[in-house]
PDB file of N, CA and C in Angstrom:
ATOM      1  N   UNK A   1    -180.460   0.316 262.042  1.00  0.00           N
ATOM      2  CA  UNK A   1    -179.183   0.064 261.412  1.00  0.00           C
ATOM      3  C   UNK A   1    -178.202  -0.429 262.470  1.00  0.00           C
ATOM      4  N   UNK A   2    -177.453  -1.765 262.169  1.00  0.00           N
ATOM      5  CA  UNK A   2    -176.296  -2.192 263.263  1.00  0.00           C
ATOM      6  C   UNK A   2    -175.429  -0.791 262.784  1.00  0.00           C
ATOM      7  N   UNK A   3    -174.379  -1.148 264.198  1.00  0.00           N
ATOM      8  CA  UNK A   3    -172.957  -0.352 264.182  1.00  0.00           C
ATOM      9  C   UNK A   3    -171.992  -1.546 263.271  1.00  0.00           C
ATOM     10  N   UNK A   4    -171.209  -0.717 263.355  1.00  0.00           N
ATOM     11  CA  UNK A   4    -170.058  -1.077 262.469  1.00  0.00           C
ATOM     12  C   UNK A   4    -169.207  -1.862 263.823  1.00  0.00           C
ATOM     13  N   UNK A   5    -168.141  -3.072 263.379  1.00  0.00           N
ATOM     14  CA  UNK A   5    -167.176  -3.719 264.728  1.00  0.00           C
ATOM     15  C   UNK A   5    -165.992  -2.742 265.156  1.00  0.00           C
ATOM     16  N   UNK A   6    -165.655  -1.898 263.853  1.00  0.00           N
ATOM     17  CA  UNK A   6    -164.651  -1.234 264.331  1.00  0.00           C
ATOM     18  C   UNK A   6    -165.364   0.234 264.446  1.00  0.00           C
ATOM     19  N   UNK A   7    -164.052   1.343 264.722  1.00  0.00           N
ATOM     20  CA  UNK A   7    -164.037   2.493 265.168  1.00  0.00           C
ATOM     21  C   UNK A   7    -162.885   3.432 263.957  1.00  0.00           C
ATOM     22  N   UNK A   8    -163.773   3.947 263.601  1.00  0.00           N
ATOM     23  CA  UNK A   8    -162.815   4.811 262.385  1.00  0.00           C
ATOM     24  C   UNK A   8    -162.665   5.916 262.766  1.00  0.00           C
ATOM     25  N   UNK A   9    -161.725   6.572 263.184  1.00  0.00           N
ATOM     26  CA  UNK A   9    -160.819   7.941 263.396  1.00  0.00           C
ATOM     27  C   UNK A   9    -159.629   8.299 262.683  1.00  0.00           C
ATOM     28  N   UNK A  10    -159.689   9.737 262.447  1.00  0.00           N
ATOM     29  CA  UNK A  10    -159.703  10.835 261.343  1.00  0.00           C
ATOM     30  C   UNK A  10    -157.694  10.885 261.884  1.00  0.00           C
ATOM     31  N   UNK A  11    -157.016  11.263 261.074  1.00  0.00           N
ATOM     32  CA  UNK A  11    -155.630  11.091 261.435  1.00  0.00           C
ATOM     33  C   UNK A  11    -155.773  12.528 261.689  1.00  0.00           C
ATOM     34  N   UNK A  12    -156.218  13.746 261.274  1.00  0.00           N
ATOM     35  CA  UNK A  12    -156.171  14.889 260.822  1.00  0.00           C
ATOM     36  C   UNK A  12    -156.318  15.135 262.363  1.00  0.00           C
ATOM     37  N   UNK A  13    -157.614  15.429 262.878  1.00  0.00           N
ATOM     38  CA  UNK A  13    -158.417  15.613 263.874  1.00  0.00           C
ATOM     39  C   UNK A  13    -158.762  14.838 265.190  1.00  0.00           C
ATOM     40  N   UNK A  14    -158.291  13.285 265.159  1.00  0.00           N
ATOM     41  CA  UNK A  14    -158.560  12.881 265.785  1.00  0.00           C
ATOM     42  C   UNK A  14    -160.088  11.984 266.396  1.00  0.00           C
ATOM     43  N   UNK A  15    -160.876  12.535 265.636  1.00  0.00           N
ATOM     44  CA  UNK A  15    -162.036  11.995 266.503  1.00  0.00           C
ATOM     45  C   UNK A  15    -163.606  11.266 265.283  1.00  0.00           C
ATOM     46  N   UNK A  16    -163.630  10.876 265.240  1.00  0.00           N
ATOM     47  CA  UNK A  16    -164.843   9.861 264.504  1.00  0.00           C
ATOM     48  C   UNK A  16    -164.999  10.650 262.986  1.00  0.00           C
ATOM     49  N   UNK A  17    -164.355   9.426 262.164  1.00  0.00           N
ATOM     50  CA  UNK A  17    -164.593  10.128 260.744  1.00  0.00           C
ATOM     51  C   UNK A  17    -165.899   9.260 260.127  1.00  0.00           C
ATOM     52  N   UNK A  18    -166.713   9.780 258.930  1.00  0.00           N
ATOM     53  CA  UNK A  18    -167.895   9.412 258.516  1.00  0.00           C
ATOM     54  C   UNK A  18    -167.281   8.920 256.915  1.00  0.00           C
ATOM     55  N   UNK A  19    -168.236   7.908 256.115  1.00  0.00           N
ATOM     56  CA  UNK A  19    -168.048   7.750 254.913  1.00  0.00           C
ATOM     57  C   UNK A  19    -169.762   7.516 254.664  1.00  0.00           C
ATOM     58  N   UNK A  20    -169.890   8.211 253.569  1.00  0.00           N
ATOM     59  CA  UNK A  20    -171.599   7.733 253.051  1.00  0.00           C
ATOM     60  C   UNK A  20    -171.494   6.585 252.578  1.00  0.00           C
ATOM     61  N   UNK A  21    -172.777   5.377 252.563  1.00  0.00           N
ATOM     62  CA  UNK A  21    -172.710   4.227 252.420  1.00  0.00           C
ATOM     63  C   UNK A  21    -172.472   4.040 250.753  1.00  0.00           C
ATOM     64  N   UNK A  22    -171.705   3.088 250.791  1.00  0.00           N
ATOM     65  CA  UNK A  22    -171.450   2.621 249.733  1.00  0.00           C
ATOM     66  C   UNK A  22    -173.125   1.631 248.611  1.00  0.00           C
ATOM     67  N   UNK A  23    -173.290   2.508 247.686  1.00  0.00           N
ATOM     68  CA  UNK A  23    -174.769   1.931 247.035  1.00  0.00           C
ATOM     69  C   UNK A  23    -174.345   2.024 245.530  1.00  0.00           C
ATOM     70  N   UNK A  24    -175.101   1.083 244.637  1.00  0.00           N
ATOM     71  CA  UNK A  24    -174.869   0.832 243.299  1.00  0.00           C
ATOM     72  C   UNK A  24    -176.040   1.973 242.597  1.00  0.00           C
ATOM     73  N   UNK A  25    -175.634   2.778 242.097  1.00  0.00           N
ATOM     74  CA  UNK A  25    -176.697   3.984 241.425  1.00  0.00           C
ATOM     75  C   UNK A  25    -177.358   2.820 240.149  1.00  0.00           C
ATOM     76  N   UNK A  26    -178.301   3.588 239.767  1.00  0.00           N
ATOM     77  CA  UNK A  26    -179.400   2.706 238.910  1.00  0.00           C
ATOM     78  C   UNK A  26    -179.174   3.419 237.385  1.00  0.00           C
ATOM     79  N   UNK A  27    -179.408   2.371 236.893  1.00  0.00           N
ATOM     80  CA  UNK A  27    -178.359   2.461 235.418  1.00  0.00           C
ATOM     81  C   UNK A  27    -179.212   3.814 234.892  1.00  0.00           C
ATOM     82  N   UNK A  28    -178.757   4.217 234.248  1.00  0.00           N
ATOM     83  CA  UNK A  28    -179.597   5.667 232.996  1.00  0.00           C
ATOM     84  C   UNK A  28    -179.990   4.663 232.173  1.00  0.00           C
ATOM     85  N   UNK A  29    -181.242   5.195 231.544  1.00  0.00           N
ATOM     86  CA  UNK A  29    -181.987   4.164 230.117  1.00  0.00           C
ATOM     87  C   UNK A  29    -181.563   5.251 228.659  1.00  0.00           C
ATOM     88  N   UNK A  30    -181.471   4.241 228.423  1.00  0.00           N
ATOM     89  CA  UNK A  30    -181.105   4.197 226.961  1.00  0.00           C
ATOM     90  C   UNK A  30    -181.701   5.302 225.996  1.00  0.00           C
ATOM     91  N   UNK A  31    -181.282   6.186 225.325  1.00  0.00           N
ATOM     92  CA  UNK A  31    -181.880   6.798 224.587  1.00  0.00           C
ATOM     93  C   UNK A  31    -181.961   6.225 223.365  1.00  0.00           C
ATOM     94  N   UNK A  32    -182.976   6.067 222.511  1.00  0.00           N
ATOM     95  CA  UNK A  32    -183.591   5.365 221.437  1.00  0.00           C
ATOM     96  C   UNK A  32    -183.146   6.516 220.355  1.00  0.00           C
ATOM     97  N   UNK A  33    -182.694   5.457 219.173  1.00  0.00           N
ATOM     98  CA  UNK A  33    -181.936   6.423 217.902  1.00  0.00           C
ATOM     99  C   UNK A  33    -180.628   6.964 218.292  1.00  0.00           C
ATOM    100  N   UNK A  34    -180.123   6.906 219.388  1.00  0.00           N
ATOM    101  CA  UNK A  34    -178.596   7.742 219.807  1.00  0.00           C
ATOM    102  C   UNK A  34    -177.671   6.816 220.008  1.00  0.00           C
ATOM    103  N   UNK A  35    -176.456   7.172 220.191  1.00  0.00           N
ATOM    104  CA  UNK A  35    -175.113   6.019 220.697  1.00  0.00           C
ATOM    105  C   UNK A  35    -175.333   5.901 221.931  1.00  0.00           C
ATOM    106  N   UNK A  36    -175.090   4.510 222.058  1.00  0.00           N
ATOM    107  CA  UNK A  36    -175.294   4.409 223.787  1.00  0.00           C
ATOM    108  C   UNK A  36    -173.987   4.196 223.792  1.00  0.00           C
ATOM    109  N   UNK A  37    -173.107   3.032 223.597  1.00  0.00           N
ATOM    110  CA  UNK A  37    -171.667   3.175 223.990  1.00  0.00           C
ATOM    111  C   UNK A  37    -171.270   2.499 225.249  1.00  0.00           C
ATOM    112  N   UNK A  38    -170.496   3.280 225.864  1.00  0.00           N
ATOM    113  CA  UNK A  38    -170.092   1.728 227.042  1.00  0.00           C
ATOM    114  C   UNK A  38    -170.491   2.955 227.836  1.00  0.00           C
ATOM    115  N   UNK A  39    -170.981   4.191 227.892  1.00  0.00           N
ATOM    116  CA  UNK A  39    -171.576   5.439 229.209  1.00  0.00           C
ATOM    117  C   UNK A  39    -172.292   5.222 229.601  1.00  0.00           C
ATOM    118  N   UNK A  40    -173.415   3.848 229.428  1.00  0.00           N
ATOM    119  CA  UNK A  40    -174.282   3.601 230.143  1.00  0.00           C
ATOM    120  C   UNK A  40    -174.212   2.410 231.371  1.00  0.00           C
ATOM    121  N   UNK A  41    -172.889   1.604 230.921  1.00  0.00           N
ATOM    122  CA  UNK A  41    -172.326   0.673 231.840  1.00  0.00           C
ATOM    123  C   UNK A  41    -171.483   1.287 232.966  1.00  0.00           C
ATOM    124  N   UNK A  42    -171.063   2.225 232.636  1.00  0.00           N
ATOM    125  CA  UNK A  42    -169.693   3.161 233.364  1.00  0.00           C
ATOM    126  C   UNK A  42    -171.024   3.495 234.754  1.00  0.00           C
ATOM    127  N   UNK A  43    -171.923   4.121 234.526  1.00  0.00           N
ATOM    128  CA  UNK A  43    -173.342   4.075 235.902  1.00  0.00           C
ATOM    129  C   UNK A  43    -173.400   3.295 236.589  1.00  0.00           C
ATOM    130  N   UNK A  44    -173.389   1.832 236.259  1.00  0.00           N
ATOM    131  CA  UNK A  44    -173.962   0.759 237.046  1.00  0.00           C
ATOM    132  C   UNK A  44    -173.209   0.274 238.188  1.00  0.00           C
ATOM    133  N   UNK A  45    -171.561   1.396 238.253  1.00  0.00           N
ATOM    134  CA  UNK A  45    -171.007   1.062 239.177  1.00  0.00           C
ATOM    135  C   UNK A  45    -170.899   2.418 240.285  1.00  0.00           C
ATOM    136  N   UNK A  46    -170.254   2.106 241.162  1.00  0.00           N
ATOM    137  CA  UNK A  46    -170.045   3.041 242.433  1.00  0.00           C
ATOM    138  C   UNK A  46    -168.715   2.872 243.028  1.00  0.00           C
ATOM    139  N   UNK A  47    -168.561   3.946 243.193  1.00  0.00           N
ATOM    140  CA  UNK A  47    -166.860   3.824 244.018  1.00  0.00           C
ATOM    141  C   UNK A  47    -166.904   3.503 245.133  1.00  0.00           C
ATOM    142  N   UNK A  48    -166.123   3.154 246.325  1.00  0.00           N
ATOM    143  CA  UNK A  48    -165.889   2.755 247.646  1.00  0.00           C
ATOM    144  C   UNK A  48    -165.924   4.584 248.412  1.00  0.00           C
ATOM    145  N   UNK A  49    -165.839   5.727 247.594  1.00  0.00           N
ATOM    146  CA  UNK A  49    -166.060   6.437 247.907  1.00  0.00           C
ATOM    147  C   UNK A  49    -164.377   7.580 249.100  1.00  0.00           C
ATOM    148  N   UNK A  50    -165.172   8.060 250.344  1.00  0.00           N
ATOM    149  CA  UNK A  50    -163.718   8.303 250.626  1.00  0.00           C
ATOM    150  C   UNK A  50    -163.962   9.095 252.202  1.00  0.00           C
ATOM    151  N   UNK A  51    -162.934   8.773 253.518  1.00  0.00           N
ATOM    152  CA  UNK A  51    -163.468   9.353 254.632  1.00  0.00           C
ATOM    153  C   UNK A  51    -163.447  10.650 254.783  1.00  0.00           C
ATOM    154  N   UNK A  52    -164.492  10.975 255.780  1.00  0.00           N
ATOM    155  CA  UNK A  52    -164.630  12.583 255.962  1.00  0.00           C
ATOM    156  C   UNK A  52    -164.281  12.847 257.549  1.00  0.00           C
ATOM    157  N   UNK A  53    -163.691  13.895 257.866  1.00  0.00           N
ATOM    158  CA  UNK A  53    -163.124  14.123 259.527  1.00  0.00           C
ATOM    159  C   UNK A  53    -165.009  14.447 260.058  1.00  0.00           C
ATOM    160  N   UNK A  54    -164.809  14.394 260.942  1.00  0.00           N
ATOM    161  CA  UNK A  54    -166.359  14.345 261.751  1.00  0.00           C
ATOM    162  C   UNK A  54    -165.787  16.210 262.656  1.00  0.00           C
ATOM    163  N   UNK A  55    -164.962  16.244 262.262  1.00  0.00           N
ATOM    164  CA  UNK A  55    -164.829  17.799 262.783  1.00  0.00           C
ATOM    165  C   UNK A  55    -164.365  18.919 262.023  1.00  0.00           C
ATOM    166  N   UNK A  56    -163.490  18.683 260.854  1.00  0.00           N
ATOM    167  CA  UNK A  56    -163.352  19.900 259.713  1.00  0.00           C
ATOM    168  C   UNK A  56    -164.405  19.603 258.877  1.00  0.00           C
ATOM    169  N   UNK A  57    -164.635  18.854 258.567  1.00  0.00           N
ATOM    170  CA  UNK A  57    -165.234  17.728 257.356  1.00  0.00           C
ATOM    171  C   UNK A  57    -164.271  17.657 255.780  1.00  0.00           C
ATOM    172  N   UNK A  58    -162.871  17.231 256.242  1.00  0.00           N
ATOM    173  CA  UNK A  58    -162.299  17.149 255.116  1.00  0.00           C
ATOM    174  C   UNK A  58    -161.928  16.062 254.722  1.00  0.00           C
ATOM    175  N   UNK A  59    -161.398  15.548 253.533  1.00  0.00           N
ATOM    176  CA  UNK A  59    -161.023  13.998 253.442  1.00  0.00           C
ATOM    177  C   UNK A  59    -159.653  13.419 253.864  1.00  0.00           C
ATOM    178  N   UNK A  60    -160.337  12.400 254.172  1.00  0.00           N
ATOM    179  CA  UNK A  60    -158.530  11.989 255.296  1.00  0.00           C
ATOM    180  C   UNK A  60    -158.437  10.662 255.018  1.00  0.00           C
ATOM    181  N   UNK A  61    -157.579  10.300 255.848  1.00  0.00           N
ATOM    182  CA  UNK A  61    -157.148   9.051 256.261  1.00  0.00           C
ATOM    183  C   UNK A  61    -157.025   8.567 257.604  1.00  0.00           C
ATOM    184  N   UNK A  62    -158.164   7.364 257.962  1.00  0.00           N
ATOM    185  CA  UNK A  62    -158.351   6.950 259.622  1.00  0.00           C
ATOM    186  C   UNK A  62    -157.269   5.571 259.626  1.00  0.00           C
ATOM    187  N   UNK A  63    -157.884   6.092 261.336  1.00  0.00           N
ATOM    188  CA  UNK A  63    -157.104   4.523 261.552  1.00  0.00           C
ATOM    189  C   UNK A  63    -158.348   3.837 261.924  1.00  0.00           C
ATOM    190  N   UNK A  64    -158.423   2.371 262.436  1.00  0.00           N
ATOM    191  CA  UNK A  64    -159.307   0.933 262.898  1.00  0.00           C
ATOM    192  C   UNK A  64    -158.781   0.714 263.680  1.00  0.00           C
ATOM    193  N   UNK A  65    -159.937   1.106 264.662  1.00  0.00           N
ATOM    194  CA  UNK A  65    -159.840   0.146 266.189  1.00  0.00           C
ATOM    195  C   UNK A  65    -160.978  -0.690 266.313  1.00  0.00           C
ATOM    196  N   UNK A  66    -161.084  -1.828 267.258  1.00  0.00           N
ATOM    197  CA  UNK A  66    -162.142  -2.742 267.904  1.00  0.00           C
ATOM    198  C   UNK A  66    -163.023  -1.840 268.377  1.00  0.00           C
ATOM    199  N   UNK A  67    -164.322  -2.078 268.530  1.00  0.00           N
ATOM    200  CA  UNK A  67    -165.109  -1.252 269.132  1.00  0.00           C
ATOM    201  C   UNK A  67    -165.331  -2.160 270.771  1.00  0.00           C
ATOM    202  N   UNK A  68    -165.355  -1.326 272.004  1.00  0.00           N
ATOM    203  CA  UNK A  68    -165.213  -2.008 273.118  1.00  0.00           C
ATOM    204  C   UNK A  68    -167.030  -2.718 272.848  1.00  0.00           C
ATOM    205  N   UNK A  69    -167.025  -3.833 273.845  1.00  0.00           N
ATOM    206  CA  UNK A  69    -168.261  -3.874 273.763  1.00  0.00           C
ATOM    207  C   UNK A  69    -168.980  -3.524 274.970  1.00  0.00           C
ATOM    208  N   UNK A  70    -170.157  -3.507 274.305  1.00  0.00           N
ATOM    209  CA  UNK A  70    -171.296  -2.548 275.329  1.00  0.00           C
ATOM    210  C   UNK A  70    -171.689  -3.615 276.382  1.00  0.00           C
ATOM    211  N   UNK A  71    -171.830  -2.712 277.524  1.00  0.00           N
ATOM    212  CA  UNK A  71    -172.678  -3.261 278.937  1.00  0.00           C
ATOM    213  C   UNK A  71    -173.549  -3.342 279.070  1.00  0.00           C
ATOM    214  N   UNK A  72    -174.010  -4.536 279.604  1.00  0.00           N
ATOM    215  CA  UNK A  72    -175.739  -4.924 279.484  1.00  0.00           C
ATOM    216  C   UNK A  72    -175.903  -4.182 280.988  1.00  0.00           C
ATOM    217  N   UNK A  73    -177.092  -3.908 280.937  1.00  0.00           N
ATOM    218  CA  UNK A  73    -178.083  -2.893 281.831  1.00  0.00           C
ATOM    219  C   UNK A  73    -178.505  -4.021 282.848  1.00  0.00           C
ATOM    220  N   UNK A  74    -178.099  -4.410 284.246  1.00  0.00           N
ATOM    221  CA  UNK A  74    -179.028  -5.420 284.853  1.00  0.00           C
ATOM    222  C   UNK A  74    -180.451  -5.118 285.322  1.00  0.00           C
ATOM    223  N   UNK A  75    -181.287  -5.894 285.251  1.00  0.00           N
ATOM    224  CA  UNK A  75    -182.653  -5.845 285.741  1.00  0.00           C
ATOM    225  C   UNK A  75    -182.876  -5.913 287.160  1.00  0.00           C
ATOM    226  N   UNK A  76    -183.206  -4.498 287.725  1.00  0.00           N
ATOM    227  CA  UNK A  76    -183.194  -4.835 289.573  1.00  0.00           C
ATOM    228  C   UNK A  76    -184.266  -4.274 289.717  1.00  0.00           C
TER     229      UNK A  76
END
């Protein structure tokens, strides 16, 4: 898995907040003879979800920084 360009930190705590990846859940099937209705479309989506502190684990609000970039290792 790449890293991410930026750096997300927790306003709360200070130090590296987490969000689970954002994924489209797989629709529920249809029950045969019943109302399906629009509850089976309401599934097919996913929220953007929401950050977690990497040290209470509560939900917050980060800030975005650049991530520095990494140093290549020379060959000696």
């Amino acid at each position: 898995m790449t890293e991410s360009r930026n750096i997300y930190t927790s306003d709360c705590c200070g130090v590296l907040a987490t969000k689970p990846a954002c994924v489209k859940p797989h629709a529920m099937p249809k029950k045969k003879g019943g109302r399906t209705g629009d509850r089976s479309k309401a599934t097919e989506f996913s929220t953007l979800g929401h950050w977690a502190c990497g040290s209470c684990g509560k939900a917050c609000k980060v800030h975005v920084s650049l991530r520095p970039p990494k140093e290549e290792k020379a060959n000696v």
